[in-house]
Protein backbone atom coordinates (compact mmCIF):
# COMPACT_ATOMS: atom_id res chain seq x y z
CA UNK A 1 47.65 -8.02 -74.43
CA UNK A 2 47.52 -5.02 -72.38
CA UNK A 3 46.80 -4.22 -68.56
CA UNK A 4 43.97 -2.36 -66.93
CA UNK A 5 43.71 -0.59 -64.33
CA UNK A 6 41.41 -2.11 -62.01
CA UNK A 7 38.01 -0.35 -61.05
CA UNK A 8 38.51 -0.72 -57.36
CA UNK A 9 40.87 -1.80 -55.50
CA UNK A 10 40.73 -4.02 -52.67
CA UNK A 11 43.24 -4.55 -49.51
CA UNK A 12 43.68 -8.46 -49.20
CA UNK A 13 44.30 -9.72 -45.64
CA UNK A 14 47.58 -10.63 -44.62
CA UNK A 15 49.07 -14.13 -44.99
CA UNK A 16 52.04 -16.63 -44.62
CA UNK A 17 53.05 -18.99 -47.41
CA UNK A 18 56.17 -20.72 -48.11
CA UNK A 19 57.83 -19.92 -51.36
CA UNK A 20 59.94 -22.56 -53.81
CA UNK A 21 62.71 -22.36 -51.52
CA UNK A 22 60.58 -23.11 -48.48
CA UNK A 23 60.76 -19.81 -46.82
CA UNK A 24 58.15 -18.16 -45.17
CA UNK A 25 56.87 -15.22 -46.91
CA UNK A 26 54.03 -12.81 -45.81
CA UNK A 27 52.29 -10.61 -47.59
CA UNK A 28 52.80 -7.77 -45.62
CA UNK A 29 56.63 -7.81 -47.20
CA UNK A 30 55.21 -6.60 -50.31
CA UNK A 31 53.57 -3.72 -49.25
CA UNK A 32 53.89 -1.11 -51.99
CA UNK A 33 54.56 -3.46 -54.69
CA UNK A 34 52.46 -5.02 -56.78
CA UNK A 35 51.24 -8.63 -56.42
CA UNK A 36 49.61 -10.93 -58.40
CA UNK A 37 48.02 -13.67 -56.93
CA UNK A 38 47.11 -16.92 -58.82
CA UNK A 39 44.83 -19.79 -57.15
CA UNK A 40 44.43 -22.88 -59.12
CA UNK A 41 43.42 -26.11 -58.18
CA UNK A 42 43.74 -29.70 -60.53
CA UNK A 43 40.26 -31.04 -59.60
């Protein structure tokens, strides 16, 4: 499995979650890096 470079890009709008620990974490600390965000739902 490779990865591919995406065909645009687009910037996502800031956000708080917690993480496993329970800390607050927003986006906006991750400026630069890259993220990968994964929604899921057990419906």
């Amino acid at each position: 499995m490779g990865v591919l470079k995406p065909n645009k890009t687009i910037d996502a709008p800031d956000f708080i979650l917690s993480d496993l620990e329970g800390e607050k974490r927003s986006l906006r600390e991750f400026q630069g890096k890259f993220v990968m965000l994964n929604f899921w739902a057990t419906w």
